[in-house]
Each structure stands twice: as C-alpha cells, then as structure tokens.
N, C-alpha and C. Protein backbone atom coordinates (compact mmCIF):
# COMPACT_ATOMS: atom_id res chain seq x y z
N UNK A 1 -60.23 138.71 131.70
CA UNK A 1 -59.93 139.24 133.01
C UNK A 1 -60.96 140.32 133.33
N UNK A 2 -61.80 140.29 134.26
CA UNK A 2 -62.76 140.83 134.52
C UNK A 2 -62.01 142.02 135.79
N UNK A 3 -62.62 143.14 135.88
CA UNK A 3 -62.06 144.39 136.13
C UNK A 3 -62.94 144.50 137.35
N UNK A 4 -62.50 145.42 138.56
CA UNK A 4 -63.29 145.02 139.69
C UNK A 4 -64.70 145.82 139.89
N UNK A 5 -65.56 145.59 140.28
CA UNK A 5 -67.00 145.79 140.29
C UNK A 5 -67.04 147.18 141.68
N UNK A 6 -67.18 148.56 140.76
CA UNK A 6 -66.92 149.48 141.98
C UNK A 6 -68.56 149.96 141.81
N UNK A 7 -68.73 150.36 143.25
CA UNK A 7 -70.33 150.94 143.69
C UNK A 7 -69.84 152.27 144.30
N UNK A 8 -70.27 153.53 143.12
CA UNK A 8 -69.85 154.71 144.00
C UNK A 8 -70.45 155.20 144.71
N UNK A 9 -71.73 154.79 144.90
CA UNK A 9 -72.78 155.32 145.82
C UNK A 9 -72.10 154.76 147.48
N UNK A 10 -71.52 153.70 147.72
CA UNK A 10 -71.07 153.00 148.73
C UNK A 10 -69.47 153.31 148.69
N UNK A 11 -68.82 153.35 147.71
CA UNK A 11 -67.90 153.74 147.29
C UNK A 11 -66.77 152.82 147.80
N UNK A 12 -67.37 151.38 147.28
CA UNK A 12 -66.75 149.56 147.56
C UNK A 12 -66.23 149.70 146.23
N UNK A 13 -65.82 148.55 146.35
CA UNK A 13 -65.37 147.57 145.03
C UNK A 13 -65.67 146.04 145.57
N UNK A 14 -65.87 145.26 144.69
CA UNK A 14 -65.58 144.09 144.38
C UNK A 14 -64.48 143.43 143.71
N UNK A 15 -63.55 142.97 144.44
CA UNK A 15 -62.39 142.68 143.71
C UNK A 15 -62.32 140.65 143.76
N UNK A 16 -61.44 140.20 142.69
CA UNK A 16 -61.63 138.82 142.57
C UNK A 16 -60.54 138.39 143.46
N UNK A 17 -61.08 137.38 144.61
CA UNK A 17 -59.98 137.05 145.56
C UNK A 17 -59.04 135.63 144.71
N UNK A 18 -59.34 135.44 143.50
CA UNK A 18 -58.51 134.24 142.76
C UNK A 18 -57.69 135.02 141.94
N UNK A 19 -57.24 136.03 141.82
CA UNK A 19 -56.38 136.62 140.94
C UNK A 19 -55.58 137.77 141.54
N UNK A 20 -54.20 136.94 141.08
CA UNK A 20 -52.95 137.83 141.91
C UNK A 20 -52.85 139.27 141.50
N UNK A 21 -52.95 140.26 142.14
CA UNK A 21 -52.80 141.77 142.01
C UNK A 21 -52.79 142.47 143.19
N UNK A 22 -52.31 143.34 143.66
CA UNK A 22 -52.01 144.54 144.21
C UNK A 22 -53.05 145.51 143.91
N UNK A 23 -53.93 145.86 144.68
CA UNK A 23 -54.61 147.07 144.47
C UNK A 23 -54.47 148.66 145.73
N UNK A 24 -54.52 149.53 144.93
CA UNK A 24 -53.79 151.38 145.53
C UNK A 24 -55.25 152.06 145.46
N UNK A 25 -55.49 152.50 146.51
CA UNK A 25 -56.71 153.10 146.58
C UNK A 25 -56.36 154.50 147.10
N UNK A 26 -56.36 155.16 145.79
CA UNK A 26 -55.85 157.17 146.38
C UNK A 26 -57.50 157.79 146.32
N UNK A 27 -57.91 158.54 146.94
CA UNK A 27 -58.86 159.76 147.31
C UNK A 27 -60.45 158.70 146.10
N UNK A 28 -60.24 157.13 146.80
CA UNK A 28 -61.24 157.04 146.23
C UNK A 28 -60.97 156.11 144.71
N UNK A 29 -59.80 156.31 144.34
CA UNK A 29 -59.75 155.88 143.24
C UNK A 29 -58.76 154.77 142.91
N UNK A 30 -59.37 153.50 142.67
CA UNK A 30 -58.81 152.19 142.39
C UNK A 30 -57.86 151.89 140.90
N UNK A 31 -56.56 151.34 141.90
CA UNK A 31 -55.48 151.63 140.80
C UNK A 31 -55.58 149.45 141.44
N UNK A 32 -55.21 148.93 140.29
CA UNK A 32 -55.16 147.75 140.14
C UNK A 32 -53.38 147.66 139.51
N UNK A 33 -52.19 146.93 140.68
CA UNK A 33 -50.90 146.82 140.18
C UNK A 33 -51.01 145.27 139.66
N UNK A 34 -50.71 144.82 138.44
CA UNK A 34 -50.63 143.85 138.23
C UNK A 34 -49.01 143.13 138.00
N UNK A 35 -49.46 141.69 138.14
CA UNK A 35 -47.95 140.94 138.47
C UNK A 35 -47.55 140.84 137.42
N UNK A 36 -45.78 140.41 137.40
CA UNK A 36 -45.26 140.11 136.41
C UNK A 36 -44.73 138.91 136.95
N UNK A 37 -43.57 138.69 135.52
CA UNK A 37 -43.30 136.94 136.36
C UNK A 37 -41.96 137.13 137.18
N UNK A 38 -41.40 137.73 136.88
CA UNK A 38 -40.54 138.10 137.74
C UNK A 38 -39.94 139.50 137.76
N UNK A 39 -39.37 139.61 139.22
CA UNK A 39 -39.11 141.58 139.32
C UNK A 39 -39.40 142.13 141.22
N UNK A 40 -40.02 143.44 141.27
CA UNK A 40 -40.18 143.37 142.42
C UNK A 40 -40.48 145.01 142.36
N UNK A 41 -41.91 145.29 142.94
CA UNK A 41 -42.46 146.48 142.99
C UNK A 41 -42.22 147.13 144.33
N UNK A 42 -41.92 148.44 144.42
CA UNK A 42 -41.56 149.56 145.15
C UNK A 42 -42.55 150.83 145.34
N UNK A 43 -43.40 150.64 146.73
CA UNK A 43 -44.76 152.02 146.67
C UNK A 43 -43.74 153.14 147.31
N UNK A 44 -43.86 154.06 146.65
CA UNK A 44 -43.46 155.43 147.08
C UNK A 44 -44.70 156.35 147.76
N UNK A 45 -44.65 156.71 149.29
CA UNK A 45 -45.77 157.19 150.27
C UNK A 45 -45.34 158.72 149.92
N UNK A 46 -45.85 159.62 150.00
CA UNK A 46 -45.61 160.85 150.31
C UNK A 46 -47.60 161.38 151.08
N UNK A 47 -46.89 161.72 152.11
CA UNK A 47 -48.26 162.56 152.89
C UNK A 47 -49.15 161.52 153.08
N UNK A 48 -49.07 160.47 153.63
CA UNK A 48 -49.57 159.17 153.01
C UNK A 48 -50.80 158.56 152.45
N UNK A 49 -50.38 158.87 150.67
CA UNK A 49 -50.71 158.54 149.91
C UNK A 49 -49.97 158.06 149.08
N UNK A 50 -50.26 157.01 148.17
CA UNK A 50 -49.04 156.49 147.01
C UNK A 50 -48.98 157.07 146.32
N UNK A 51 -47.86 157.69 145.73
CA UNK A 51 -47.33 158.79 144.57
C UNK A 51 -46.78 158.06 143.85
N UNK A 52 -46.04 157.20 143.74
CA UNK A 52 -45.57 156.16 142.81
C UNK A 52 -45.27 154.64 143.03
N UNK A 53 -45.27 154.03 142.26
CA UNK A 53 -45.11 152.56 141.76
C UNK A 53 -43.74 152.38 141.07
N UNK A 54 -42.47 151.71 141.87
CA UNK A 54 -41.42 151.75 140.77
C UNK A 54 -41.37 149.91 140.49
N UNK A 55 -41.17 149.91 139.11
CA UNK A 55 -41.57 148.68 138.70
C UNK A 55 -39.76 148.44 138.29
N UNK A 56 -39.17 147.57 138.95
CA UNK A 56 -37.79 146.64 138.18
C UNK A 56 -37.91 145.40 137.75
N UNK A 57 -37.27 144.84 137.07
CA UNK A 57 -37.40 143.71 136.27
C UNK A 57 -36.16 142.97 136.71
N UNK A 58 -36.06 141.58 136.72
CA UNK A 58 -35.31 140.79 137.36
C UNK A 58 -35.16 139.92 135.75
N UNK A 59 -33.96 139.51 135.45
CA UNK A 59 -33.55 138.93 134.24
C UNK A 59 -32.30 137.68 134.61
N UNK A 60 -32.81 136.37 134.63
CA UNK A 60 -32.14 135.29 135.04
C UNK A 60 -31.05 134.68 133.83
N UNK A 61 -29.60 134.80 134.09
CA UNK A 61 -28.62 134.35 133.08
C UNK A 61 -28.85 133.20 132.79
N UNK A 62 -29.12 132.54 131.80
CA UNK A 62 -29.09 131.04 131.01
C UNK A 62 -27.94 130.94 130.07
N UNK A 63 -27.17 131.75 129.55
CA UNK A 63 -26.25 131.61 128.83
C UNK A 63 -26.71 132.25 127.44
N UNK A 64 -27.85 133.01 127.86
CA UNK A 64 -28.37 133.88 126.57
C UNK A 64 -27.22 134.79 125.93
N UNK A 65 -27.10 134.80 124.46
CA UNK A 65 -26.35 135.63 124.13
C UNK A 65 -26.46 137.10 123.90
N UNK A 66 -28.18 137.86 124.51
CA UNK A 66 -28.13 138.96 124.73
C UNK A 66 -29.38 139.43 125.73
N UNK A 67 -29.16 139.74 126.30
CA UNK A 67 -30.88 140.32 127.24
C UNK A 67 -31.10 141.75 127.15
C-alpha cells in the first residue's frame, strides 16, 4: 500500500483514486482514515477543523457463542 505522494513546496498530495480511504487535511497536514469491513466513522468539527475521528464497530449475530 503505497502512502500518498505530498509536495510541500506546492503543498498537494497525490493520492490513489483506486483505493478506498477517507482523507482529513488539518493546517496542512494529511491524515489518511482507513476502511474497515464493517462499522461507521463519525468526524467531530470544532472551529472548523476535525478534532476527532470516532471509530464504532458493527458485529453481525451468526449464532457465535461469544463476540
């Protein structure tokens, strides 16, 4: 998994448009959220900027005898 190609002189990135992720760009600085297989992510804005990422997890009953 190749990591995205940043130019600080231009102060871009290159990011891969074939690979699922979420990317947070605070004061410049590239935060890459990556997926899970299942769940469901929550951005917390304050002053608007992202201050947090709340990550939950989603767990499907099969008749497992413990999760």
């Amino acid at each position: 998994m190749k990591e995205a190609a940043i130019n600080l002189e231009k102060m871009t990135a290159e990011i891969n448009l074939m690979e699922n992720a979420a990317y947070v760009v605070i004061d410049g600085q590239l935060t890459k959220v990556t997926p899970k297989q299942f769940g469901e992510d929550t951005i917390i804005w304050k002053d608007g900027k992202v201050l947090d990422v709340i990550r939950s997890q989603r767990t499907r009953i099969n008749g497992q005898d413990v999760i």
